[in-house]
Protein backbone atom coordinates (compact mmCIF):
# COMPACT_ATOMS: atom_id res chain seq x y z
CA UNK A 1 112.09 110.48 25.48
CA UNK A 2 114.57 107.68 24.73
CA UNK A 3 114.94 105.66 27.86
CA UNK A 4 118.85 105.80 29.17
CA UNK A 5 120.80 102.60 29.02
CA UNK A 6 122.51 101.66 32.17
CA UNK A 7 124.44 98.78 32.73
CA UNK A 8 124.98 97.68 36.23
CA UNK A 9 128.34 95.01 36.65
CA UNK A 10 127.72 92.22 39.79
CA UNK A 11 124.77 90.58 40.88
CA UNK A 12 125.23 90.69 44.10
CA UNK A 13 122.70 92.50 46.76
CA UNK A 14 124.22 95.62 45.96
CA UNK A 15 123.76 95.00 41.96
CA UNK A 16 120.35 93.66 42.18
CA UNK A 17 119.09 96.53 44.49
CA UNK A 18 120.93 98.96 41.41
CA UNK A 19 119.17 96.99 38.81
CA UNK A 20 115.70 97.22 40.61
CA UNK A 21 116.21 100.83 40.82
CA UNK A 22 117.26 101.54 37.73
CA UNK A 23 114.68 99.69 36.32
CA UNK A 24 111.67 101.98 36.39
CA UNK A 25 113.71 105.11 34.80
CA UNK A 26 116.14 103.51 32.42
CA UNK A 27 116.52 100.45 30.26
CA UNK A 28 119.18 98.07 32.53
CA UNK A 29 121.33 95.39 31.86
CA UNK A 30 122.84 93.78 34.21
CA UNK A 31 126.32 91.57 34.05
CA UNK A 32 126.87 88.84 36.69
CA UNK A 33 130.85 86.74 36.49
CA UNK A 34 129.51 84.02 38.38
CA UNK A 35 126.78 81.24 37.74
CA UNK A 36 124.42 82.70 40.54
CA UNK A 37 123.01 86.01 41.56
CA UNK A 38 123.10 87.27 45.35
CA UNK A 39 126.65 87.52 46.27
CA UNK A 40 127.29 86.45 49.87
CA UNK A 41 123.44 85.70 50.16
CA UNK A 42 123.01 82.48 49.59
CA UNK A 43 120.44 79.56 50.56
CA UNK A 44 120.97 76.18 50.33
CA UNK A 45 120.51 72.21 51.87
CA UNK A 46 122.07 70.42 54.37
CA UNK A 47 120.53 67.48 55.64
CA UNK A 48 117.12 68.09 53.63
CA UNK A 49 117.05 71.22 55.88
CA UNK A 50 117.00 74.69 53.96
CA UNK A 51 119.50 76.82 55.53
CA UNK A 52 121.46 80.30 54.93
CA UNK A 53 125.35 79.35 53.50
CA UNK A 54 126.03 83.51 53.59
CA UNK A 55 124.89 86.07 55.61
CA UNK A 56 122.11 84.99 57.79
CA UNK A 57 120.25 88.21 59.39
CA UNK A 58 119.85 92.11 58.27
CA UNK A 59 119.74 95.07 60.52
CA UNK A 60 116.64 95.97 61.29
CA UNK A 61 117.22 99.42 62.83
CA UNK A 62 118.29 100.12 59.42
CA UNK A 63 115.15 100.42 57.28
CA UNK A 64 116.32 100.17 53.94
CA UNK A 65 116.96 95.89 53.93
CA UNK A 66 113.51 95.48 55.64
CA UNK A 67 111.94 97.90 53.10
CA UNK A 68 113.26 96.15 49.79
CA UNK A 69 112.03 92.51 51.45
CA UNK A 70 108.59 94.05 51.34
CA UNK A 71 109.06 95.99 48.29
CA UNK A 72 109.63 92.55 46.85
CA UNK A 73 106.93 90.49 48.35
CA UNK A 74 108.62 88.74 51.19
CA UNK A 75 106.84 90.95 53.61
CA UNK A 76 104.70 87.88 55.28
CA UNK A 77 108.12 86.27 55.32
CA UNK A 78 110.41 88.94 57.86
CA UNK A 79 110.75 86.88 61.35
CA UNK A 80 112.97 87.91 64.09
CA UNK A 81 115.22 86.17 65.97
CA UNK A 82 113.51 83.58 68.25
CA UNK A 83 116.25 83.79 70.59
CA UNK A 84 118.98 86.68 71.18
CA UNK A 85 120.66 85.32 74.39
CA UNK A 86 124.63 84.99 73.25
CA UNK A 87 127.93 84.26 74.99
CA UNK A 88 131.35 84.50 75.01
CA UNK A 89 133.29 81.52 75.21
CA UNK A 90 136.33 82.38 77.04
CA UNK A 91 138.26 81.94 80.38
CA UNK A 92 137.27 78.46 80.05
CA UNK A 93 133.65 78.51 80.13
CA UNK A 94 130.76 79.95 78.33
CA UNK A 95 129.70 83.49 79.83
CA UNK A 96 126.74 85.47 78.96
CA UNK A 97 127.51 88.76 76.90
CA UNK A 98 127.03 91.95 79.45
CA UNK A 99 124.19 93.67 78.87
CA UNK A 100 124.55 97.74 78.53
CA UNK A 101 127.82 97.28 75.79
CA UNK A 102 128.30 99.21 72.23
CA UNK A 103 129.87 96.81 69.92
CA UNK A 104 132.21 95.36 73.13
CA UNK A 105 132.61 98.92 74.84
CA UNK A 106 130.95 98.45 78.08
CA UNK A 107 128.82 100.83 79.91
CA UNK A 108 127.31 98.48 82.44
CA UNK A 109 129.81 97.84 85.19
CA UNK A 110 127.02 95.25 87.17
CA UNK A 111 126.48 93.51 84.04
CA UNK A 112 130.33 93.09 82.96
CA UNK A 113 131.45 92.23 86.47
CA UNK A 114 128.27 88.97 86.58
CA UNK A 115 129.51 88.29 82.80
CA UNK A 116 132.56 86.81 84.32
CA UNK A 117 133.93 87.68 80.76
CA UNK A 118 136.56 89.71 81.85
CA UNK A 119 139.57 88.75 85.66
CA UNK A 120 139.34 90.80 88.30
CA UNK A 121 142.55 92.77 87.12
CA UNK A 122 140.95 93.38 83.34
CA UNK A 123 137.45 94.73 85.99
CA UNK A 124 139.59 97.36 87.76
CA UNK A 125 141.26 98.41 84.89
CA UNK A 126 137.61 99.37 83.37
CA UNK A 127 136.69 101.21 86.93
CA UNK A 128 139.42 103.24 86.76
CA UNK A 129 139.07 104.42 83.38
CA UNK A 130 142.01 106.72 81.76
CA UNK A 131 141.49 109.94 80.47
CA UNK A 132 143.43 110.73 76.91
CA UNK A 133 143.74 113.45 74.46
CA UNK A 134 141.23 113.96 72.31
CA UNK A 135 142.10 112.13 68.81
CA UNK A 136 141.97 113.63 65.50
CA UNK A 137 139.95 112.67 62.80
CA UNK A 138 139.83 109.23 63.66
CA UNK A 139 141.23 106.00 65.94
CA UNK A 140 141.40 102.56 65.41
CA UNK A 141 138.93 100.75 67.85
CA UNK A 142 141.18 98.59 69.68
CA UNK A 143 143.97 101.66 70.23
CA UNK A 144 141.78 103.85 71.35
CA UNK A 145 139.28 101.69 73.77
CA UNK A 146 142.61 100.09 75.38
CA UNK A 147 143.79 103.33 76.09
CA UNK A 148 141.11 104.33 77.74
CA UNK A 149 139.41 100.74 79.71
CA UNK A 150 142.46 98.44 79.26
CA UNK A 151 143.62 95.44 76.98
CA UNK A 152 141.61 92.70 78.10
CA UNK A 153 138.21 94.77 76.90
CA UNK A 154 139.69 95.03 73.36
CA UNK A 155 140.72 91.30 73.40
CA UNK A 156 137.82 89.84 75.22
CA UNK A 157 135.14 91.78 74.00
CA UNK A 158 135.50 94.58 71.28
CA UNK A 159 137.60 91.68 69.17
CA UNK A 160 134.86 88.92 68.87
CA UNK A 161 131.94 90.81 68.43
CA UNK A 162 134.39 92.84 65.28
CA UNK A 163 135.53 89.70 64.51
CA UNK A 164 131.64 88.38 63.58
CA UNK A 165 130.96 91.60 61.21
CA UNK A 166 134.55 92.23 59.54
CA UNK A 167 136.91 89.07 60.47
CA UNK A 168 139.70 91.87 61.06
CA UNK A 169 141.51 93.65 63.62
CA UNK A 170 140.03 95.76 66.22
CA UNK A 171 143.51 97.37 66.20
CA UNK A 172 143.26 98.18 62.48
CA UNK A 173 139.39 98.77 61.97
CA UNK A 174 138.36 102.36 62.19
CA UNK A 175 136.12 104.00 65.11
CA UNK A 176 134.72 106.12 63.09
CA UNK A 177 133.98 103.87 59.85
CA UNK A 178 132.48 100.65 62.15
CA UNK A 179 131.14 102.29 65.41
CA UNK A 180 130.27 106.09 64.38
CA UNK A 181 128.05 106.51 67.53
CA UNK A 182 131.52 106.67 69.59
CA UNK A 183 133.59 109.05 67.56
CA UNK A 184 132.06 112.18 68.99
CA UNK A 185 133.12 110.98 72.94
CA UNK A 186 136.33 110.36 71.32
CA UNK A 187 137.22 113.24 69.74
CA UNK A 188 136.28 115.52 73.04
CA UNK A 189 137.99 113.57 75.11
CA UNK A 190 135.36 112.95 77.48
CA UNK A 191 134.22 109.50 79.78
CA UNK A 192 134.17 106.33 77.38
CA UNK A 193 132.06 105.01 79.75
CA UNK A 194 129.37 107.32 80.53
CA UNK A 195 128.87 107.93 76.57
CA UNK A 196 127.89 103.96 76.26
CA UNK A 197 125.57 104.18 79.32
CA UNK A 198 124.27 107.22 77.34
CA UNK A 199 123.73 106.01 74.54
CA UNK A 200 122.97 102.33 75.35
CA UNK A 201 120.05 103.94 78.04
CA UNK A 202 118.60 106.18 75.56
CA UNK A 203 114.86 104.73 74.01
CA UNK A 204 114.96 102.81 70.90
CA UNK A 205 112.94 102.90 67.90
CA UNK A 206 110.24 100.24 68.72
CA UNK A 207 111.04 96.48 66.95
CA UNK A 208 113.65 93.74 66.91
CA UNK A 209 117.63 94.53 66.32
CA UNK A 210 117.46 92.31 63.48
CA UNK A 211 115.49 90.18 61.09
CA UNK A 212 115.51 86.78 59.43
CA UNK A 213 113.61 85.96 56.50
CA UNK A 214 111.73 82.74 56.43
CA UNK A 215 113.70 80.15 53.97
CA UNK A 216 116.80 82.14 54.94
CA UNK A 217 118.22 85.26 53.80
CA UNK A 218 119.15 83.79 50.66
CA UNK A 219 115.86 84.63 49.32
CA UNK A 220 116.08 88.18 49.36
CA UNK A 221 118.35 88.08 46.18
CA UNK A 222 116.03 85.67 44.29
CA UNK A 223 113.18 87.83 45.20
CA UNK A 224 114.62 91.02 44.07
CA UNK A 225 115.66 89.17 40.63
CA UNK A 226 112.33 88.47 40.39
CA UNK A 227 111.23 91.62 40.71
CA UNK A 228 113.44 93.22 38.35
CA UNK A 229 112.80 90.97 35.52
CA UNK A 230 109.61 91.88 36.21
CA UNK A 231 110.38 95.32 35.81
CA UNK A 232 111.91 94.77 32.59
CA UNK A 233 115.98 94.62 33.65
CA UNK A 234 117.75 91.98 31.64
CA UNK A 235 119.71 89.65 34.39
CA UNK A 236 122.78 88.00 32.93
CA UNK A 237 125.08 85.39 34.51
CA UNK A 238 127.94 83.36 33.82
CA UNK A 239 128.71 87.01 31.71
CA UNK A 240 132.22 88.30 33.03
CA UNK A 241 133.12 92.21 31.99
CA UNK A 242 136.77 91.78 30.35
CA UNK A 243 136.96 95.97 29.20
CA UNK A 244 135.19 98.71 30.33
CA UNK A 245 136.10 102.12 28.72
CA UNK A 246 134.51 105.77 28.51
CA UNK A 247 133.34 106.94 24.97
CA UNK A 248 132.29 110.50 24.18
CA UNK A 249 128.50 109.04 24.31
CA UNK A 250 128.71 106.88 27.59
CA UNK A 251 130.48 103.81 28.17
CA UNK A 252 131.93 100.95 26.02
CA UNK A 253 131.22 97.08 27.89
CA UNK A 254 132.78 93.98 26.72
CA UNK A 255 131.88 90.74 27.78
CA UNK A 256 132.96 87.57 26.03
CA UNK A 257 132.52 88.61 22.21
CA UNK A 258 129.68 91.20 22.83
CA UNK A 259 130.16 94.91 22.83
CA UNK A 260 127.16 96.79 25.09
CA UNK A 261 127.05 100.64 24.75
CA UNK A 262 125.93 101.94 27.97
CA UNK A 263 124.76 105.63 29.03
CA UNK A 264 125.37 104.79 32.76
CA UNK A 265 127.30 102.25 34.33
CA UNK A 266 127.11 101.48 38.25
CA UNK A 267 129.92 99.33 39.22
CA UNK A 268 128.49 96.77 42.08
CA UNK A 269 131.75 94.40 42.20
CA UNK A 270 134.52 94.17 45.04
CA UNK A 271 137.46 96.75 44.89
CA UNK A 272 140.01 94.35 42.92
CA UNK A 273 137.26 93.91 39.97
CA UNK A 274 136.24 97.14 40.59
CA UNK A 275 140.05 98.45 40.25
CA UNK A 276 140.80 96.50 37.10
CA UNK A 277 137.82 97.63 35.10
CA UNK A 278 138.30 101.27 36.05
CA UNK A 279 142.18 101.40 35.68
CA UNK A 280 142.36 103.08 31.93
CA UNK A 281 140.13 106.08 32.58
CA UNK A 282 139.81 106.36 36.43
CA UNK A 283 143.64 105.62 37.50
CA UNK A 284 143.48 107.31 40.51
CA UNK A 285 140.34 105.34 41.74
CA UNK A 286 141.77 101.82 40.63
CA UNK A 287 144.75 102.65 42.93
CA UNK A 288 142.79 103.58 45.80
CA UNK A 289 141.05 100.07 45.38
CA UNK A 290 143.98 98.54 44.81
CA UNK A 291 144.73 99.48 48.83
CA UNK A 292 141.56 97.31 50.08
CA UNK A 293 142.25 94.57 51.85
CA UNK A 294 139.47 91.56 52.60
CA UNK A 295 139.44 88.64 54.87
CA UNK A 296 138.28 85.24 53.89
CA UNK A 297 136.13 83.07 56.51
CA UNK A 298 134.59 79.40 55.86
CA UNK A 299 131.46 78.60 57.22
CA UNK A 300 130.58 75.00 58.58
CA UNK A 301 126.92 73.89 58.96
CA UNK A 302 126.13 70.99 60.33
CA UNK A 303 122.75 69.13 60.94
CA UNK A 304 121.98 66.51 63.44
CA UNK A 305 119.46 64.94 65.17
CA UNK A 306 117.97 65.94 67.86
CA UNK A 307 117.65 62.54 69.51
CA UNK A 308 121.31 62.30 69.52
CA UNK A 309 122.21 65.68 71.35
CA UNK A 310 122.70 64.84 75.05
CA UNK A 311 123.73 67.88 76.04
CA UNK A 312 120.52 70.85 75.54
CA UNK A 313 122.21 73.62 73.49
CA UNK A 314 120.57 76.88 74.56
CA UNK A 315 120.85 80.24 73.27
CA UNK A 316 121.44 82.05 69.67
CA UNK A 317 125.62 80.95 69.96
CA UNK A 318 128.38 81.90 71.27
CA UNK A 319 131.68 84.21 70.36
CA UNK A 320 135.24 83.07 70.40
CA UNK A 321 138.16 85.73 71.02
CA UNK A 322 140.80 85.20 69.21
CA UNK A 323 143.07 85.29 71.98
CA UNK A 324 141.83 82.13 73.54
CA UNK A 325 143.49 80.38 70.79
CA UNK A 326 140.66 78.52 68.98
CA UNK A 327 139.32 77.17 66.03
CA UNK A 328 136.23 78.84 65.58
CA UNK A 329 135.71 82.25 66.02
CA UNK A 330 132.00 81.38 66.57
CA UNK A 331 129.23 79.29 66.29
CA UNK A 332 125.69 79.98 65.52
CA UNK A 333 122.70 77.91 67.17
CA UNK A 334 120.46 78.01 63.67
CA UNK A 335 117.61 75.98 64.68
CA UNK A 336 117.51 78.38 68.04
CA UNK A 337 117.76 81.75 66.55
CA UNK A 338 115.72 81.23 63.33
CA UNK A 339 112.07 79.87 64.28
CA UNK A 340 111.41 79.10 60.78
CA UNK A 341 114.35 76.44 60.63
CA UNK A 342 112.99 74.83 64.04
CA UNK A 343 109.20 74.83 62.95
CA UNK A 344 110.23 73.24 58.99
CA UNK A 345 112.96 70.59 60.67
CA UNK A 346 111.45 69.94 64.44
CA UNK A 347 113.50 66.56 63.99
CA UNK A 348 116.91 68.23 62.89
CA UNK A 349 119.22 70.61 64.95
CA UNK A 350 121.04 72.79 62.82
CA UNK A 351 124.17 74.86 64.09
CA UNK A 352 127.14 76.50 61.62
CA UNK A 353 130.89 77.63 62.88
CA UNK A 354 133.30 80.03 61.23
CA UNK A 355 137.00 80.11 60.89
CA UNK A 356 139.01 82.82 59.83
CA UNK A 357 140.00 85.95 60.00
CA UNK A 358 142.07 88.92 58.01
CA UNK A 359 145.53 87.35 57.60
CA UNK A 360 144.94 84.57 59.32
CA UNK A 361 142.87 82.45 56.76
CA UNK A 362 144.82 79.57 56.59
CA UNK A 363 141.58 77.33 57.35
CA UNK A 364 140.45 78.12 54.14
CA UNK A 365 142.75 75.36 52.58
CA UNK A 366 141.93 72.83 54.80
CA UNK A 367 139.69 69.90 53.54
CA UNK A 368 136.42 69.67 54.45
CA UNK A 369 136.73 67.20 56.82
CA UNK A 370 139.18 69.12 58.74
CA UNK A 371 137.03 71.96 58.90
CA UNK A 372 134.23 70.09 60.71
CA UNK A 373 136.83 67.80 62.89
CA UNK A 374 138.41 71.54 63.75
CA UNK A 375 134.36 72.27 64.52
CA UNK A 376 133.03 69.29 66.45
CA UNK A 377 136.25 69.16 69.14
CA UNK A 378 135.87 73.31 70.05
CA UNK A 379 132.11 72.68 70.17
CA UNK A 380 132.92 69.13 72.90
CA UNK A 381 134.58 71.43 74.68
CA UNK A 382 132.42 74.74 74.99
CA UNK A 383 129.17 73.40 75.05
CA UNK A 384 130.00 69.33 75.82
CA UNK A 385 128.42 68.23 72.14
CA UNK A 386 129.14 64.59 71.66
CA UNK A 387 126.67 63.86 68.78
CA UNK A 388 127.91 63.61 65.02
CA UNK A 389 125.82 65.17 62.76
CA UNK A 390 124.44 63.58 59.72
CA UNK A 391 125.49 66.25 56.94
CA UNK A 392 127.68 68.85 56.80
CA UNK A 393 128.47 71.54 53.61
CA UNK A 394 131.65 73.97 54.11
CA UNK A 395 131.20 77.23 52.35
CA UNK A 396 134.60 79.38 51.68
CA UNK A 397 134.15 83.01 51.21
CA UNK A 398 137.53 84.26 49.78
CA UNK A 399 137.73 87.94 50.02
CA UNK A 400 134.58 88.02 51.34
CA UNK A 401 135.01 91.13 53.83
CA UNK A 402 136.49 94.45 52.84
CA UNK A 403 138.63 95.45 55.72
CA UNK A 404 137.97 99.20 57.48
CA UNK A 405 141.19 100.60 58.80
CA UNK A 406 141.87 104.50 59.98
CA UNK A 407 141.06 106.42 57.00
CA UNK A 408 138.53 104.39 54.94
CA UNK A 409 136.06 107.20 54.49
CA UNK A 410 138.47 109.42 53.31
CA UNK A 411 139.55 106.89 50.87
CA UNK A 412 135.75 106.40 49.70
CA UNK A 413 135.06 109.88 49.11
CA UNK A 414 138.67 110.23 46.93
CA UNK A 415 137.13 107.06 44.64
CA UNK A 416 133.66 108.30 44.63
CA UNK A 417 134.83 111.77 43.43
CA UNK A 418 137.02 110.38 40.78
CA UNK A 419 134.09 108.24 39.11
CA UNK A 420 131.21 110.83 39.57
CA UNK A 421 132.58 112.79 36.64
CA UNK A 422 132.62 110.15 34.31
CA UNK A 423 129.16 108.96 34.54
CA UNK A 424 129.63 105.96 36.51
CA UNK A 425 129.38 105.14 40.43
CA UNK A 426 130.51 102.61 42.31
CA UNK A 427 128.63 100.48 45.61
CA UNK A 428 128.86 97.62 47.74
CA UNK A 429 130.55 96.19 50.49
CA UNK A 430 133.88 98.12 50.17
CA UNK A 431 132.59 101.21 50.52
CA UNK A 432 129.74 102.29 53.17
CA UNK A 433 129.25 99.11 55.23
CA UNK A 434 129.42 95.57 55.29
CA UNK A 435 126.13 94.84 56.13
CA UNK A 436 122.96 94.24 53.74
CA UNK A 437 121.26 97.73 54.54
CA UNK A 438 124.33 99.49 53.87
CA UNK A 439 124.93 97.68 51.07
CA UNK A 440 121.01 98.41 49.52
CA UNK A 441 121.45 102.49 50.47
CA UNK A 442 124.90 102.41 48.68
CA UNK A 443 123.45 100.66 45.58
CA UNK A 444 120.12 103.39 45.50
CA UNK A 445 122.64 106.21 46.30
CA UNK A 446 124.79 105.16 42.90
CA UNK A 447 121.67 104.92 40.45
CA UNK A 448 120.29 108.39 41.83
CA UNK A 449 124.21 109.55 40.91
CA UNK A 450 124.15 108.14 37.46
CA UNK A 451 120.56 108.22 36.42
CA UNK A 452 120.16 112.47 37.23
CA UNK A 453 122.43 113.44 34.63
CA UNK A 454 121.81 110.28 31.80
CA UNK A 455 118.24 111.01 32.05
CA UNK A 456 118.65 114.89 31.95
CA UNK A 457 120.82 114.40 28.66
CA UNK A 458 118.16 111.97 27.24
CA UNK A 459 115.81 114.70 27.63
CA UNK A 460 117.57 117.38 26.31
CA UNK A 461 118.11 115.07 23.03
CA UNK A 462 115.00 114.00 22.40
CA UNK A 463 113.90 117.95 22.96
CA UNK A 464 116.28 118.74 20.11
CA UNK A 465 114.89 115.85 17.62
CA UNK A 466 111.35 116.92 18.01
């Protein structure tokens, strides 16, 4: 049997995970713009301290993240958080996130009311929760929880906890794309608040939220790379896609001045590459991309000494809403959450900020030193930090979150079914979550979706030539 020929376009998580998939049924090539592999994964130094410029954790609850790592050989390597105590830093002070919440919704009255998080008024709005009319197919998050507990939950709470995973809108996102596990409650109209204390009593599986890698996340792309170059997969950078069309006997690929003829093609890029490549034969689909929207965010890491912080900085971080008129919309205590970083750099301290969110991304065209200045002055005032550190790296991610709003799924399953037919799928970010183990099931979904049919045709033509 002649081995199928499938070409998979971006190297990011999503792309890798394709290629290492594809790898051990088809011959794979696969086509990365940039100079680097892993996308929004990405290690790197500050201060001689190795440290994650991307996306810093993965779901563990998830499996499919955690199962690659150790499908790859980083299985020695998973480490959980050392440290999951967060707050909010609003009202003037830094409060503990309640307890007992889904994604911001509270469930835990006892817990919210000791938060402090939310004034008195915003508490006996929650108590005496409203009932509404069951919504139809779906709700944005912030609508429909203000409805029901009041405004100050959606702007205290739901917004900077969405605000860490999408940088949008909790009055745009979609319930039913970002927190499925409430949908149900909302469509039957029942208690808001007994479905959280439901759902946040009910067992869970045993094992932490989330893991860490040790060396950062940013490993997890070079490992897979490894690992499908082991496999055989040819892994090209720097090697942009400027045509891709559908010929009777697969798929045409041009990049630079090479022509690759491909049986299979699973398109791993965000929706505006995505909608280019696919505008001659999938028109439909390249307009339906055309309607995602991203956010941008920088990220600001910073390394210091710890014999120059005067003030102890406990916890994983703390969450900014963006109501209070900040900065930052958060900062992240590294060298507390990740005991990796503290046990390589016992000398160092290493936090990070962000800034930005969906329209609002202006941040992202301020120098450098702004950035940090911008970083250093919210952090003297939440958490009394005096010390300057001793390196800093800013890290812009420019369309680096696909946005959710009411009616994303629908939207997904109109591009998906407009691609299936022509031997091609599409994964990543845009489509089935933003996080890594959505990203990974996406990107194993799309080769099962090309690879069943290329390698049933391969079969039925070398049948034929025998």
């Amino acid at each position: 049997m002649v081995e199928p020929h499938v070409v998979v376009i971006g190297g990011g998580i999503a792309g890798l995970t394709a290629a290492y998939a594809a790898s051990a049924r088809a011959r794979v090539t696969l086509l990365e713009a940039s100079g680097r592999l892993g996308g929004k994964l990405r290690a790197g130094e500050v201060g001689g301290v190795r440290v994650d410029l991307g996306a810093e954790s993965m779901l563990a609850r998830r499996p499919e993240a955690v199962e690659l790592a150790r499908q790859v050989g980083l299985a020695g390597a998973l480490e959980p958080p050392s440290t999951a105590k967060a707050a909010i830093w609003t009202r003037g002070a830094l409060r503990p996130l309640p307890g007992g919440q889904v994604m911001g919704v509270p469930g835990d009255l006892d817990a919210l009311a000791a938060s402090g998080v939310l004034s008195e008024r915003g508490l006996d709005r929650v108590r005496h929760e409203l009932a509404t009319a069951p919504v139809g197919s779906d709700v944005s998050i912030g609508e429909y929880v203000a409805a029901r507990l009041g405004r100050e939950v959606v702007d205290r709470l739901v917004e900077p906890l969405l605000g860490g995973v999408y940088a949008g809108h909790a009055d745009e996102i979609s319930l039913r794309a970002a927190v499925p596990a409430l949908l149900p409650v909302a469509r039957s109209g029942g208690s808001l608040l007994e479905e959280v204390r439901e759902l946040t009593a009910r067992p869970t599986s045993v094992g932490p939220v989330f893991q860490g890698i040790e060396g950062g996340v940013g490993t997890l792309p070079e490992a897979v790379a490894d690992a499908c170059r082991k496999a055989g997969a040819e892994l090209r950078t720097d090697s942009a896609v400027d045509e891709l069309r559908r010929t009777p006997e697969g798929w045409r690929v041009v990049t630079g001045d090479e022509v690759l003829h491909a049986d299979a093609v699973v398109l791993a890029v965000p929706a505006p590459q995505a909608a280019r490549l696919l505008r001659a034969d999938a028109p439909g689909a390249a307009a339906e991309l055309d309607t995602v929207e991203y956010a941008g965010m920088a990220l600001v890491t910073m390394a210091f000494r710890r014999a120059d912080l005067t003030e102890p900085l406990t916890g994983s971080g703390f969450l900014v809403p963006p109501d209070d008129g900040r900065s930052i919309k958060a900062s992240t205590f590294s060298s507390n959450k990740w005991g990796w970083l503290d046990r390589g750099a016992p000398d160092a301290f290493v936090l990070r900020t962000s800034l930005g969110r969906h329209r609002e991304e202006e941040a992202l065209d301020l120098p450098d030193e702004e950035l940090v200045a911008r970083s250093l002055a919210d952090l003297g005032e939440a958490v009394g930090l005096r010390a300057r550190p001793y390196d800093t790296a800013v890290t812009r991610w420019r369309g680096g979150l696909p946005q959710y709003p009411v009616g994303h799924l629908e939207r997904v399953e109109r591009i998906r079914g407009q691609v299936a037919r022509l031997g091609l799928a599409v994964c990543g970010a845009a489509y089935d979550g933003v996080g890594i183990p959505a990203c990974i099931a996406g990107a194993r979904r799309a080769v099962d979706e090309v690879l069943t049919p290329a390698i049933g045709t391969h079969v039925t033509e070398g049948t034929m030539g025998t």
